[in-house]
PDB file of N, CA and C in Angstrom:
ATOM      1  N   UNK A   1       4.959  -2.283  16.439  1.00  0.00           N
ATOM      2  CA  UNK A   1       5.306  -2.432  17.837  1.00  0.00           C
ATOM      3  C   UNK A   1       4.272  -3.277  18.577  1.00  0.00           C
ATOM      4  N   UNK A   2       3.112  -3.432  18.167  1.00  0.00           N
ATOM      5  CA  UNK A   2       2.075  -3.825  18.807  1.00  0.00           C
ATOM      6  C   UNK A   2       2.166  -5.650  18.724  1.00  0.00           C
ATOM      7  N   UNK A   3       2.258  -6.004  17.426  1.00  0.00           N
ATOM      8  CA  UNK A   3       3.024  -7.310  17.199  1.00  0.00           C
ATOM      9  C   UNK A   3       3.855  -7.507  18.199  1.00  0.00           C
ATOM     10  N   UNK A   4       4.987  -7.213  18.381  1.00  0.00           N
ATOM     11  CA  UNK A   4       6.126  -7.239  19.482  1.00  0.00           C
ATOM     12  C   UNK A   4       5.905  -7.708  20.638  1.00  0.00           C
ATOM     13  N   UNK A   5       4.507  -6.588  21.144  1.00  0.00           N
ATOM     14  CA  UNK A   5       4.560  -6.690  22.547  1.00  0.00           C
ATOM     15  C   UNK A   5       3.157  -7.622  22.622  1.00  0.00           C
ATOM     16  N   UNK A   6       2.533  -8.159  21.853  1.00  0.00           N
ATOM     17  CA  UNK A   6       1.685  -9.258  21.264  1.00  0.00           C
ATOM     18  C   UNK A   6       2.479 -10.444  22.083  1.00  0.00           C
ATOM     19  N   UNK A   7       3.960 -10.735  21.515  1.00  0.00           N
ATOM     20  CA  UNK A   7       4.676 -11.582  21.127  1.00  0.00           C
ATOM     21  C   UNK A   7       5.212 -11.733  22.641  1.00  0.00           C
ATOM     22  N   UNK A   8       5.467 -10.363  23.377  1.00  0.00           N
ATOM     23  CA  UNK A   8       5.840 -10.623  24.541  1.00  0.00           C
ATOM     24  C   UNK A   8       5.230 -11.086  25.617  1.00  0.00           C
ATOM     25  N   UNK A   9       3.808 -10.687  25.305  1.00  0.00           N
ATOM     26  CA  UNK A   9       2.775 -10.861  26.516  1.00  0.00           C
ATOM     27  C   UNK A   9       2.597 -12.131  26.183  1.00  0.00           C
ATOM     28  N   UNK A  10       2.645 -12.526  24.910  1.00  0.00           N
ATOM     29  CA  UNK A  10       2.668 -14.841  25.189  1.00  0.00           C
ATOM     30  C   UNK A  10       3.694 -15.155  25.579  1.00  0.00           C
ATOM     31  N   UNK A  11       5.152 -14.777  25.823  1.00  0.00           N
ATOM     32  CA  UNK A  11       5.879 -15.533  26.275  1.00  0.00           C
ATOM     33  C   UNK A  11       6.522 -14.820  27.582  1.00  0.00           C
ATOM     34  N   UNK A  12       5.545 -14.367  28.146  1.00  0.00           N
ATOM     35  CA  UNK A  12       5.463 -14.047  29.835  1.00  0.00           C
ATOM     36  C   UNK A  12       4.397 -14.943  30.357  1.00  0.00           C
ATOM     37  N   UNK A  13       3.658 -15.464  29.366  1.00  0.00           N
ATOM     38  CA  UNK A  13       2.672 -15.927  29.493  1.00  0.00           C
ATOM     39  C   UNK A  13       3.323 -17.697  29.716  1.00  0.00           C
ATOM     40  N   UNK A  14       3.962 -18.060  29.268  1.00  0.00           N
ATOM     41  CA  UNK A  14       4.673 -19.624  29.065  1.00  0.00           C
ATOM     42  C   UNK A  14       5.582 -19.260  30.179  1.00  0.00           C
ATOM     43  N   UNK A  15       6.257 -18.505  30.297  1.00  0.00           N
ATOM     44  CA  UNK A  15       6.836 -18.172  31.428  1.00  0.00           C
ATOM     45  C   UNK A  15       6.904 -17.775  33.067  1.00  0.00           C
ATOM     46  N   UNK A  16       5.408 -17.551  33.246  1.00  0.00           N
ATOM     47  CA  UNK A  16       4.907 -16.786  34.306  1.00  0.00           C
ATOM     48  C   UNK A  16       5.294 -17.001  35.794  1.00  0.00           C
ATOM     49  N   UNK A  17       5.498 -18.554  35.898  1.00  0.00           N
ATOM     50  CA  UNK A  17       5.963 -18.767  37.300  1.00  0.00           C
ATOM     51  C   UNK A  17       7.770 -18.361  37.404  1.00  0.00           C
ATOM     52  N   UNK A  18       8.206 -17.711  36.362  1.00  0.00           N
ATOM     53  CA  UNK A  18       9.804 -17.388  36.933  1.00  0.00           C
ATOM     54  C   UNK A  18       9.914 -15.742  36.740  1.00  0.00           C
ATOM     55  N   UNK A  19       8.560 -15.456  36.009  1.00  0.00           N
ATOM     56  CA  UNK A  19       8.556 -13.825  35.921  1.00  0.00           C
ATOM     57  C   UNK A  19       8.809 -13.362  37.372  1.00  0.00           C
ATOM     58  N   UNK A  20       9.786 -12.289  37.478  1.00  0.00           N
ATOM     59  CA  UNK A  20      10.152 -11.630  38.865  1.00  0.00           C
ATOM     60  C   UNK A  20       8.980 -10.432  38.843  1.00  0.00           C
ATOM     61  N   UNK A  21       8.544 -10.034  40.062  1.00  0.00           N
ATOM     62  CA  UNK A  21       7.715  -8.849  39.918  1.00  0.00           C
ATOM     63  C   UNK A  21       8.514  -7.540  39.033  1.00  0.00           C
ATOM     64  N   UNK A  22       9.616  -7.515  39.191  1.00  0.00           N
ATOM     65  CA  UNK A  22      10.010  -6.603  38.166  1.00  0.00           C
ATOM     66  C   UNK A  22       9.972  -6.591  36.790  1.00  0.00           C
ATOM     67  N   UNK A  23       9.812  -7.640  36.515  1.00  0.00           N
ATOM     68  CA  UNK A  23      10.176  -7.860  35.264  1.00  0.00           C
ATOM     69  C   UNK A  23       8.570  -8.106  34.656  1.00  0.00           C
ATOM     70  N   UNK A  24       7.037  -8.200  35.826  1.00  0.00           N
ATOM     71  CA  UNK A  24       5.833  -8.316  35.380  1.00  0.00           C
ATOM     72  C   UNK A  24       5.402  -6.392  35.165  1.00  0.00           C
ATOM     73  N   UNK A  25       6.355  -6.070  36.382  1.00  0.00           N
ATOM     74  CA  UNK A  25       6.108  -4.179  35.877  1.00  0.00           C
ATOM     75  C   UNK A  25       6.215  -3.526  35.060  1.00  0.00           C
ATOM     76  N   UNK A  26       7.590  -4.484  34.296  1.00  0.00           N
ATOM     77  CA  UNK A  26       8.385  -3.960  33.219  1.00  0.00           C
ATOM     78  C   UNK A  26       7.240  -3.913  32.294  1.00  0.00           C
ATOM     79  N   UNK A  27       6.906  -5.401  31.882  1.00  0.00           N
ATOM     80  CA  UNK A  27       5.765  -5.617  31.288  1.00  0.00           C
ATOM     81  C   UNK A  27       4.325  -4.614  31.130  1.00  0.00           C
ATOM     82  N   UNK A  28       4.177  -4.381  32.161  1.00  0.00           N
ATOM     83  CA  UNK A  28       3.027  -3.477  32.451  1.00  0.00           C
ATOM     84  C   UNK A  28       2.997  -1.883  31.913  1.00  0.00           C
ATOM     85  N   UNK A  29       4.257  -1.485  32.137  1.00  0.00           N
ATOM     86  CA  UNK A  29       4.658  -0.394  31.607  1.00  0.00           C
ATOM     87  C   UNK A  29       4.776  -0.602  30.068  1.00  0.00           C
ATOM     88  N   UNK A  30       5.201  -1.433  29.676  1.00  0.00           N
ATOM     89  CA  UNK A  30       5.546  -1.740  27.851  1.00  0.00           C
ATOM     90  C   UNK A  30       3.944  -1.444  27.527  1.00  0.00           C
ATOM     91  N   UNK A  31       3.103  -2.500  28.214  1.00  0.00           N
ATOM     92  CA  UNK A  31       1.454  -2.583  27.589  1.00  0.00           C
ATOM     93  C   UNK A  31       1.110  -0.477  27.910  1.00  0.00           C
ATOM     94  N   UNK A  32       1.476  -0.328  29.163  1.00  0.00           N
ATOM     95  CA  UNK A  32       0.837   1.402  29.337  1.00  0.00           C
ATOM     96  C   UNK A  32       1.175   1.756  27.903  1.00  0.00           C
ATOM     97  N   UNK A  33       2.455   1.892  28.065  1.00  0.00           N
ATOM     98  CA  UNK A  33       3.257   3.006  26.743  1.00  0.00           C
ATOM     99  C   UNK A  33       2.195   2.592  25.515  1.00  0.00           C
ATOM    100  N   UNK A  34       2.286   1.608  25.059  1.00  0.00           N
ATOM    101  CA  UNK A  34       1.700   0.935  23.945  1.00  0.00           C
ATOM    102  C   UNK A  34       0.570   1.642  23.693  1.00  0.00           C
ATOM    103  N   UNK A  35      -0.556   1.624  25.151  1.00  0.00           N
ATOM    104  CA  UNK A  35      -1.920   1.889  24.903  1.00  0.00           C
ATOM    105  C   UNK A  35      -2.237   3.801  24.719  1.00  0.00           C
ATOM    106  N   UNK A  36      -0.820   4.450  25.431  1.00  0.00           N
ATOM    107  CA  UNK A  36      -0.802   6.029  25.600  1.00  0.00           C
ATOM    108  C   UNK A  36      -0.175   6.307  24.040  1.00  0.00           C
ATOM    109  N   UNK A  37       0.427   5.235  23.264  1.00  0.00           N
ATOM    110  CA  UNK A  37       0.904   5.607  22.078  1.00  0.00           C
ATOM    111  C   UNK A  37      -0.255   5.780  21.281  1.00  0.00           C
ATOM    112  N   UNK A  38      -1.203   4.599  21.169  1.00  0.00           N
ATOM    113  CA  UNK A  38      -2.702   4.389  20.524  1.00  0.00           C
ATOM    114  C   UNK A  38      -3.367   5.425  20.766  1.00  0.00           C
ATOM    115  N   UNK A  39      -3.525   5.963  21.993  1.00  0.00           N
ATOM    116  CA  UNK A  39      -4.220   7.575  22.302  1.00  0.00           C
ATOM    117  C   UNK A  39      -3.935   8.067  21.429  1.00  0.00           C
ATOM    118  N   UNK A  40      -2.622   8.634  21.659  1.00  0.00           N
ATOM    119  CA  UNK A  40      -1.848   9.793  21.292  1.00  0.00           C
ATOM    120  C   UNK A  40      -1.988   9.726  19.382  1.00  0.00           C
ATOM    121  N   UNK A  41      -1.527   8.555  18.888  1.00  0.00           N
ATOM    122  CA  UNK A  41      -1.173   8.475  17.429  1.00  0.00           C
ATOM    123  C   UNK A  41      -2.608   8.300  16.611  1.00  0.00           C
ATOM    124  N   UNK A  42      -3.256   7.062  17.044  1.00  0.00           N
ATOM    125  CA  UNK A  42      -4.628   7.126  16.480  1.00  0.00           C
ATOM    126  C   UNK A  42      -5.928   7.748  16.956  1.00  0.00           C
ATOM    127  N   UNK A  43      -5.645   8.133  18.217  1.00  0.00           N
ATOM    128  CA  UNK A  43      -6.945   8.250  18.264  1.00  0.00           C
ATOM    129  C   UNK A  43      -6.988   9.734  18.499  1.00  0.00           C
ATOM    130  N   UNK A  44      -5.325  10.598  18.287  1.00  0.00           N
ATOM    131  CA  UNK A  44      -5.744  11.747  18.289  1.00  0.00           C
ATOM    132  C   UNK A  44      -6.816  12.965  17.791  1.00  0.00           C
ATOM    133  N   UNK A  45      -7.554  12.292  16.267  1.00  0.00           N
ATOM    134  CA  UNK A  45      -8.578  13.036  16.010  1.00  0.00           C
ATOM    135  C   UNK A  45      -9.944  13.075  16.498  1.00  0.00           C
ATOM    136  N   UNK A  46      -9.898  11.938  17.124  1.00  0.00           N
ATOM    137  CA  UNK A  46     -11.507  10.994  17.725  1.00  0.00           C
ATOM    138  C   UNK A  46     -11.652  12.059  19.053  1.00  0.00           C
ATOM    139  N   UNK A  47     -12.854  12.688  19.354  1.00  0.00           N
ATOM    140  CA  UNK A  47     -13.317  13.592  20.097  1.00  0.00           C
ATOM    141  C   UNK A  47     -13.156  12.617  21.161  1.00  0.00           C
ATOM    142  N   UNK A  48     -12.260  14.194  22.528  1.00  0.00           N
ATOM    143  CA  UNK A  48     -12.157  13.465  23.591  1.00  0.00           C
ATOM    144  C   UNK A  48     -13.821  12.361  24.217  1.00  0.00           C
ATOM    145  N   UNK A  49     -14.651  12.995  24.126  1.00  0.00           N
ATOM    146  CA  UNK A  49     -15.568  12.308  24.807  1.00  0.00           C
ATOM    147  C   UNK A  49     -16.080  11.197  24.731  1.00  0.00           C
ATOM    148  N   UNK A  50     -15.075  10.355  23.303  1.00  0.00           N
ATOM    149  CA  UNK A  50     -15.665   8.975  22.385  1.00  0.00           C
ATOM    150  C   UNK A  50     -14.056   8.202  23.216  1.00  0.00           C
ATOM    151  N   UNK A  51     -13.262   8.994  23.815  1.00  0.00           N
ATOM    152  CA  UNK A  51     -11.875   7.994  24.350  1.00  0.00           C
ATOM    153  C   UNK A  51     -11.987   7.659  25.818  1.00  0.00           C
ATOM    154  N   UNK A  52     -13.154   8.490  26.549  1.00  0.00           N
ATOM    155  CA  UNK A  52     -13.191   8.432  28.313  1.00  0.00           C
ATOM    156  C   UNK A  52     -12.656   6.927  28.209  1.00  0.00           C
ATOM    157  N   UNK A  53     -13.027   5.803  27.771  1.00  0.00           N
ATOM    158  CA  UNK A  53     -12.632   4.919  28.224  1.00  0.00           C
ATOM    159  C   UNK A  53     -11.624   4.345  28.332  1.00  0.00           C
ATOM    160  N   UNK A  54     -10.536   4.960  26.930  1.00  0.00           N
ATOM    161  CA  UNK A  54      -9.217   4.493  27.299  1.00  0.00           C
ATOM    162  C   UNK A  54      -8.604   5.229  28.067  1.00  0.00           C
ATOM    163  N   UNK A  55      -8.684   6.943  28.116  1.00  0.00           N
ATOM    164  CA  UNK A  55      -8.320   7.380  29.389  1.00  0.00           C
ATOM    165  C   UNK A  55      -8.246   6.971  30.483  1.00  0.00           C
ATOM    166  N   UNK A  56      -9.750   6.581  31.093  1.00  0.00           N
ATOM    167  CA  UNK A  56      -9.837   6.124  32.059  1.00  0.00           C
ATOM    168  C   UNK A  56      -8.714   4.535  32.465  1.00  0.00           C
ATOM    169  N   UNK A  57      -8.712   4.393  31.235  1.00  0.00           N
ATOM    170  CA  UNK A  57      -7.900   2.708  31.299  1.00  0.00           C
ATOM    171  C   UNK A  57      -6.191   2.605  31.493  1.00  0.00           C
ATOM    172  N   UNK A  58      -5.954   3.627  30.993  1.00  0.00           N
ATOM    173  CA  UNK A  58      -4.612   4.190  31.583  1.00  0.00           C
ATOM    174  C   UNK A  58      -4.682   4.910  32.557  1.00  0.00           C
ATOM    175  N   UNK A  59      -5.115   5.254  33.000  1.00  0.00           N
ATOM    176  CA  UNK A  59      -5.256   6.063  34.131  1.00  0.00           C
ATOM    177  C   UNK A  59      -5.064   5.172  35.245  1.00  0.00           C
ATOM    178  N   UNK A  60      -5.936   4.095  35.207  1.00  0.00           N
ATOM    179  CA  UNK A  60      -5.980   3.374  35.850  1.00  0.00           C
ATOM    180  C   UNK A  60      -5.209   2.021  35.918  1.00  0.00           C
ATOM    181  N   UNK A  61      -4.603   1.989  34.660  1.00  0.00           N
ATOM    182  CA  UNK A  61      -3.337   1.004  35.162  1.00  0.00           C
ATOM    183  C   UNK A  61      -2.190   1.398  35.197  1.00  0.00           C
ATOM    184  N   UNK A  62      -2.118   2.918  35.361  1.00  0.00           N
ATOM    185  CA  UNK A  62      -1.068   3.780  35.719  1.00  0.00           C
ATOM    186  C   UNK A  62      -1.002   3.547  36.833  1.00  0.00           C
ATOM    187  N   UNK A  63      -2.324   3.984  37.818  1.00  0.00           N
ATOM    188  CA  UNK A  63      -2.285   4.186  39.554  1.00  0.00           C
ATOM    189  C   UNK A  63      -1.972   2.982  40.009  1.00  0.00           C
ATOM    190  N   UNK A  64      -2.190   1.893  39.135  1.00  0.00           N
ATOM    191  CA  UNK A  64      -2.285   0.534  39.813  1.00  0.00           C
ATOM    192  C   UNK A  64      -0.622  -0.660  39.205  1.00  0.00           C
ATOM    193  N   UNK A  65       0.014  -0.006  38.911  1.00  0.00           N
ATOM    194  CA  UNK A  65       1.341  -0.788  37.922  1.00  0.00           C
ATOM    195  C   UNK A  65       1.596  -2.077  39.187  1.00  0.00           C
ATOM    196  N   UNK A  66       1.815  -1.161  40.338  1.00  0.00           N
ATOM    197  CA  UNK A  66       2.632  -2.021  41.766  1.00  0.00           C
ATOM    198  C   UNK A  66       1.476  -3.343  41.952  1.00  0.00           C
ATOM    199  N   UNK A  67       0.093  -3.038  41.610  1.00  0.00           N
ATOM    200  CA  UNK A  67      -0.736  -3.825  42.158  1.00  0.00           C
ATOM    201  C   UNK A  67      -0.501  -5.061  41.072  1.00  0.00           C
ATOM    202  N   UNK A  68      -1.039  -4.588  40.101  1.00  0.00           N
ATOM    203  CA  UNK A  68      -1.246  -5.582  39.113  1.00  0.00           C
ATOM    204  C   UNK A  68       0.284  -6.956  38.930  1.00  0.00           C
ATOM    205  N   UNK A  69       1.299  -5.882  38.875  1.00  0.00           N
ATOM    206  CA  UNK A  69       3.044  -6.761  39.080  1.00  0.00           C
ATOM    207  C   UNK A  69       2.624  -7.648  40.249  1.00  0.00           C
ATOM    208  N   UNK A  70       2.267  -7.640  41.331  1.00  0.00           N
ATOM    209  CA  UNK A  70       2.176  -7.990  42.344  1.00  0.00           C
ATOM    210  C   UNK A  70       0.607  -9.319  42.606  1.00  0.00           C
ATOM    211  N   UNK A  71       0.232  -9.303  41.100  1.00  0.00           N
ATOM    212  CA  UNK A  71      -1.408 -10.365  41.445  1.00  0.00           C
ATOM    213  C   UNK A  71      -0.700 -11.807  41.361  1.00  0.00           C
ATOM    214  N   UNK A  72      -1.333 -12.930  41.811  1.00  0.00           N
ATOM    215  CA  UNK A  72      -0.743 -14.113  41.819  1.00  0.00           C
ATOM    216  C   UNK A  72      -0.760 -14.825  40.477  1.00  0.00           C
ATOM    217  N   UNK A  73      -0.353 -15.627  39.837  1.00  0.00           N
ATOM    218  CA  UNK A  73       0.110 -16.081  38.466  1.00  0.00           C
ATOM    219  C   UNK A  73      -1.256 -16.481  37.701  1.00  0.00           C
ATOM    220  N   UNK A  74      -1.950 -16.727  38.307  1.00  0.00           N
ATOM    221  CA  UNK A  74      -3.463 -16.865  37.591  1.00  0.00           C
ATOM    222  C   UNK A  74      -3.984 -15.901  37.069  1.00  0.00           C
ATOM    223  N   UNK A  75      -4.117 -14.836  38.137  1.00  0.00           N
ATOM    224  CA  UNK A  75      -5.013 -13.299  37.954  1.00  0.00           C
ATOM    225  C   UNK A  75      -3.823 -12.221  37.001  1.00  0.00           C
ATOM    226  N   UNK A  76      -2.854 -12.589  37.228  1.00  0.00           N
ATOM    227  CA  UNK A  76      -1.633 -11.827  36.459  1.00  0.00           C
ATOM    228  C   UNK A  76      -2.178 -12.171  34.775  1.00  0.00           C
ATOM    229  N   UNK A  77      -2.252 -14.071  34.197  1.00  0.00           N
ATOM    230  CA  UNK A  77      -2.346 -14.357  33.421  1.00  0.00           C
ATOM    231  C   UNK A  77      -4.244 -14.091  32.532  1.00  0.00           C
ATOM    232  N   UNK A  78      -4.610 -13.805  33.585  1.00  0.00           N
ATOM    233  CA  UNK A  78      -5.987 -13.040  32.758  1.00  0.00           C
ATOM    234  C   UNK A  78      -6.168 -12.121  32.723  1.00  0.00           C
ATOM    235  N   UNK A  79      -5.203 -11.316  33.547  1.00  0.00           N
ATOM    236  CA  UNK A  79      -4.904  -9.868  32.767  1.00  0.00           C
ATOM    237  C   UNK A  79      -4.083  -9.397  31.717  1.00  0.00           C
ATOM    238  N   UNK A  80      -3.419 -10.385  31.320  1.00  0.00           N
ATOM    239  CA  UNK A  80      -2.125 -10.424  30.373  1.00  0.00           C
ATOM    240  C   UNK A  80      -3.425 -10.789  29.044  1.00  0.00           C
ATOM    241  N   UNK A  81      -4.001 -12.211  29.481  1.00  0.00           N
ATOM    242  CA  UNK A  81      -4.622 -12.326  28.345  1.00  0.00           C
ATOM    243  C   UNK A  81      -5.440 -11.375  27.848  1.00  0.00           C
ATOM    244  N   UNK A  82      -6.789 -10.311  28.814  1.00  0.00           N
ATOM    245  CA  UNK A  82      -7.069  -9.011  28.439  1.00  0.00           C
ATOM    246  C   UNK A  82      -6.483  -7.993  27.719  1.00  0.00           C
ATOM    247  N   UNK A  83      -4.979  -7.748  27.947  1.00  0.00           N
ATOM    248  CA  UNK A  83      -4.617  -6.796  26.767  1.00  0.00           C
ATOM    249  C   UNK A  83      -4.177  -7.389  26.285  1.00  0.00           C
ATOM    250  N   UNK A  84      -3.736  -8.461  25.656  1.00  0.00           N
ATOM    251  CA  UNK A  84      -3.189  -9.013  24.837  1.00  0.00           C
ATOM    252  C   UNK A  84      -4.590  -8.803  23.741  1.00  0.00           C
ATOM    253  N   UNK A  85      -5.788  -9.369  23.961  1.00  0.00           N
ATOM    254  CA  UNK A  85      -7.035  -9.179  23.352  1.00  0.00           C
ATOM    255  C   UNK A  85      -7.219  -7.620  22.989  1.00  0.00           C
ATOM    256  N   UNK A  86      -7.266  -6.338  23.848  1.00  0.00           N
ATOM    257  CA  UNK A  86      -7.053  -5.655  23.557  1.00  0.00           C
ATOM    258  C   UNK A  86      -6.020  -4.817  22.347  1.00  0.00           C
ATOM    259  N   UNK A  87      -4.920  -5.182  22.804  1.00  0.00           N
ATOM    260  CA  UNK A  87      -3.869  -4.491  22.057  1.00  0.00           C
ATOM    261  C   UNK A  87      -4.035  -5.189  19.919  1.00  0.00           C
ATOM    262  N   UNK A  88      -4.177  -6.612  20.352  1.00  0.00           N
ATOM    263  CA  UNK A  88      -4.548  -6.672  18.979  1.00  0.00           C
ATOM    264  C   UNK A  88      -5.464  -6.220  18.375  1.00  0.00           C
ATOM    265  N   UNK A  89      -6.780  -6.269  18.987  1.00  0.00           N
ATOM    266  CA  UNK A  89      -7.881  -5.423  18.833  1.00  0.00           C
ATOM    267  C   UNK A  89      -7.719  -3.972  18.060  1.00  0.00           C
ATOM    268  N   UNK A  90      -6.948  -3.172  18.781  1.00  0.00           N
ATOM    269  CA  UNK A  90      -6.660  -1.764  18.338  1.00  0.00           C
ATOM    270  C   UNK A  90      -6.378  -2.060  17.552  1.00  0.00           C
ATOM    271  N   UNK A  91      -4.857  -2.879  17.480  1.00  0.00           N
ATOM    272  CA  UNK A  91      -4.275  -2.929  15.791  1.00  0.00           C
ATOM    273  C   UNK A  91      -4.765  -2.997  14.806  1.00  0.00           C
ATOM    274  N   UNK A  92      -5.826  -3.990  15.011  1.00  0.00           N
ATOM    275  CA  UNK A  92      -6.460  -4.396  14.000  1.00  0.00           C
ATOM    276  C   UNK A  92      -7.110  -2.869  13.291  1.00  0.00           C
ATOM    277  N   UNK A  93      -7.768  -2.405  14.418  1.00  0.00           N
ATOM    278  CA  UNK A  93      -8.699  -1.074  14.037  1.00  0.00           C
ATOM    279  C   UNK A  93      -7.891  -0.423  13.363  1.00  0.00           C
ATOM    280  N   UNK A  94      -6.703  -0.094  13.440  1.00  0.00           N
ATOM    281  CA  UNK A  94      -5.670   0.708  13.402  1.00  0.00           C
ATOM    282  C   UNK A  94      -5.172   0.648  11.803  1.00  0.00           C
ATOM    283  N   UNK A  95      -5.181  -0.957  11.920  1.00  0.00           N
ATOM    284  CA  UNK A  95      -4.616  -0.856   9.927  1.00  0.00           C
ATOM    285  C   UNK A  95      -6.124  -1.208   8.968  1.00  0.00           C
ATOM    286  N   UNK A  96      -7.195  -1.209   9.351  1.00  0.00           N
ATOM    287  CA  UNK A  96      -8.328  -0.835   8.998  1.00  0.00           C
ATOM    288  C   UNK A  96      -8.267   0.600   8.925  1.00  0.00           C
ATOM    289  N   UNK A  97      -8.013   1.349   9.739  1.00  0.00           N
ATOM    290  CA  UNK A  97      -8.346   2.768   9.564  1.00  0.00           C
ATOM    291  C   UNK A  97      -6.902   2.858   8.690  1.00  0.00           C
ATOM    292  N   UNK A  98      -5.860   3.091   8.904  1.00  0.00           N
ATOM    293  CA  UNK A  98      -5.064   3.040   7.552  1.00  0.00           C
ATOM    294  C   UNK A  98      -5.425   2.719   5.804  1.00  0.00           C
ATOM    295  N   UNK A  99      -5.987   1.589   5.733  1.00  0.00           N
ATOM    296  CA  UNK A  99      -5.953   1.111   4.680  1.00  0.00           C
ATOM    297  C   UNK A  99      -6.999   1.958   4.425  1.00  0.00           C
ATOM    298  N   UNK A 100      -8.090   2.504   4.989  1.00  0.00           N
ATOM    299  CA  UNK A 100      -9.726   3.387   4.412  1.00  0.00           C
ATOM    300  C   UNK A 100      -9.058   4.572   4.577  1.00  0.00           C
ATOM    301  N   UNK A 101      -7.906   5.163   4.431  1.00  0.00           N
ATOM    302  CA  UNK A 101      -7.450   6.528   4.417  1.00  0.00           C
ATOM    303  C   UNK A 101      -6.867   6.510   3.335  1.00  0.00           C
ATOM    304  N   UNK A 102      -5.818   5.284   3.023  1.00  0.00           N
ATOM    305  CA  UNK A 102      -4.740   5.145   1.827  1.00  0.00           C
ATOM    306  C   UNK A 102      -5.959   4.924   0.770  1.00  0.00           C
ATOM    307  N   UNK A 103      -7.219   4.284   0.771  1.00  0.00           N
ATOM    308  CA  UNK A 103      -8.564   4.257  -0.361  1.00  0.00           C
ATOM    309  C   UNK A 103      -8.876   5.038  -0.649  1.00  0.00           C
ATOM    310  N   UNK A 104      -9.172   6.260   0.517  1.00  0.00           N
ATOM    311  CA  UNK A 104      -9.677   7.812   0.694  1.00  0.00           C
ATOM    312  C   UNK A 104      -8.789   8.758  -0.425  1.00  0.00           C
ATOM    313  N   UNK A 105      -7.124   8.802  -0.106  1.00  0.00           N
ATOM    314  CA  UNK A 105      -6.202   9.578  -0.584  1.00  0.00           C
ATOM    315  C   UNK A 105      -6.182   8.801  -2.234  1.00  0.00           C
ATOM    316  N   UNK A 106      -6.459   7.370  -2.271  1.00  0.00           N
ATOM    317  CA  UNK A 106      -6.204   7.330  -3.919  1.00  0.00           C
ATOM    318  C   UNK A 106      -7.296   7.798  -4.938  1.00  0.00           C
ATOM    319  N   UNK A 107      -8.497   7.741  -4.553  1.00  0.00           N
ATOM    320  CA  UNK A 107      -9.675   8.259  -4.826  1.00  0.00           C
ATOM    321  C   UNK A 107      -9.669   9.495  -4.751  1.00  0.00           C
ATOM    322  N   UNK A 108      -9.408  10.163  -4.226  1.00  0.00           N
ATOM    323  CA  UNK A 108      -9.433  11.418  -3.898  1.00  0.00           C
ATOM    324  C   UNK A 108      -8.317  11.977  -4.745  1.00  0.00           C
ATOM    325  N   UNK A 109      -7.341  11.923  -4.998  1.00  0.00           N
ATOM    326  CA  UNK A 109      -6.004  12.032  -5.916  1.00  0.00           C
ATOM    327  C   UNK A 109      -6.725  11.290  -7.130  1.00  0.00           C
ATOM    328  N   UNK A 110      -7.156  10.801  -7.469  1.00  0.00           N
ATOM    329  CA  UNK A 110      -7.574  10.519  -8.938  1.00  0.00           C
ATOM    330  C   UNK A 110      -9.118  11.244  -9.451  1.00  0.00           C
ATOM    331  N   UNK A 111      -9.042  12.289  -8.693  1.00  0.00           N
ATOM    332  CA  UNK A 111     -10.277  12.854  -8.900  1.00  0.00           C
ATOM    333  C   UNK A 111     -12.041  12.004  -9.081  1.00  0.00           C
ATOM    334  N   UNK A 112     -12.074  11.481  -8.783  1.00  0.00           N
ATOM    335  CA  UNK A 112     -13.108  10.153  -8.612  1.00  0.00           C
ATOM    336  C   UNK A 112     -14.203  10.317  -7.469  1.00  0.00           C
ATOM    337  N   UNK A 113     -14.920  10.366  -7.448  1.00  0.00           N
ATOM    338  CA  UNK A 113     -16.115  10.998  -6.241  1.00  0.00           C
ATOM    339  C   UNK A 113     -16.953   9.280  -5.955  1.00  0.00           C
ATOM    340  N   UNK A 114     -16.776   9.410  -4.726  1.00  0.00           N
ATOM    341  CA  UNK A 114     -17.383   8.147  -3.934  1.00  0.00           C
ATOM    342  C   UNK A 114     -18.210   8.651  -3.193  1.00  0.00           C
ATOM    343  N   UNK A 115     -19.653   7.931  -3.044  1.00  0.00           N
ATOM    344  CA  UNK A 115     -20.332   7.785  -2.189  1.00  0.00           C
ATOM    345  C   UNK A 115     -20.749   6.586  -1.417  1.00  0.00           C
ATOM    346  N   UNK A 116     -20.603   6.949  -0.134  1.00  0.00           N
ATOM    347  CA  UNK A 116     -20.315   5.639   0.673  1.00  0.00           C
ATOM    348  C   UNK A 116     -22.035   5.960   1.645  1.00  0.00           C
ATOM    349  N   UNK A 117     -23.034   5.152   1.448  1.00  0.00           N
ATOM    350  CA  UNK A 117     -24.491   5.178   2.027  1.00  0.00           C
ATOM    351  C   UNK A 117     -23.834   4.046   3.489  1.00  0.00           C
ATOM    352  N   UNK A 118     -24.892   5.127   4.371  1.00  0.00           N
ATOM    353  CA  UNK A 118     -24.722   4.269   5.839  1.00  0.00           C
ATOM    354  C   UNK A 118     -25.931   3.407   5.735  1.00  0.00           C
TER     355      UNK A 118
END
């Protein structure tokens, strides 16, 4: 999903001077959901006190959806480009932490003992 809305935020981005404010909210809401999914799915084991910041980051572009729909096509487009940077960002983390779990579970299922030095 993150691809997707990757895909969408560049071509709101080529598009920006015919985006209707509704349709920049719409947007805004797709990126929320996206980032409350990332909470919720990955980062549910990560101790609240290591997430204040994405909390705080939804939180805050929760209170603010009307504002942000509403910035002029410049400031709209460097906020678009921000999560766009963001959202891949996670992903990335995201199938990194996948792939060192699916390493974890084959190792671990083949009875095989790893030690990993910090």
């Amino acid at each position: 999903m993150a691809t997707t809305l990757i895909t969408e935020i560049q071509q709101a981005q080529t598009r920006l001077p015919l985006l209707s404010r509704a349709d920049r909210g719409a947007l805004v809401i797709r990126i929320l959901r996206e980032l409350k999914t990332h909470r919720r799915e990955v980062l549910a084991r990560v101790p609240a006190d290591r997430c204040v910041w994405i909390d705080r980051l939804i939180a805050s572009v929760s209170s603010t959806i009307s504002e942000i729909a509403n910035m002029q096509d410049a400031e709209f487009n460097r906020v678009l480009n921000e999560f766009e940077k963001l959202i891949a960002t996670l992903n990335g983390i995201s199938r990194a932490e996948k792939a060192s779990k699916t390493v974890h579970e084959r190792v671990v299922g083949s009875h095989c003992t790893v030690v990993v030095g910090s």
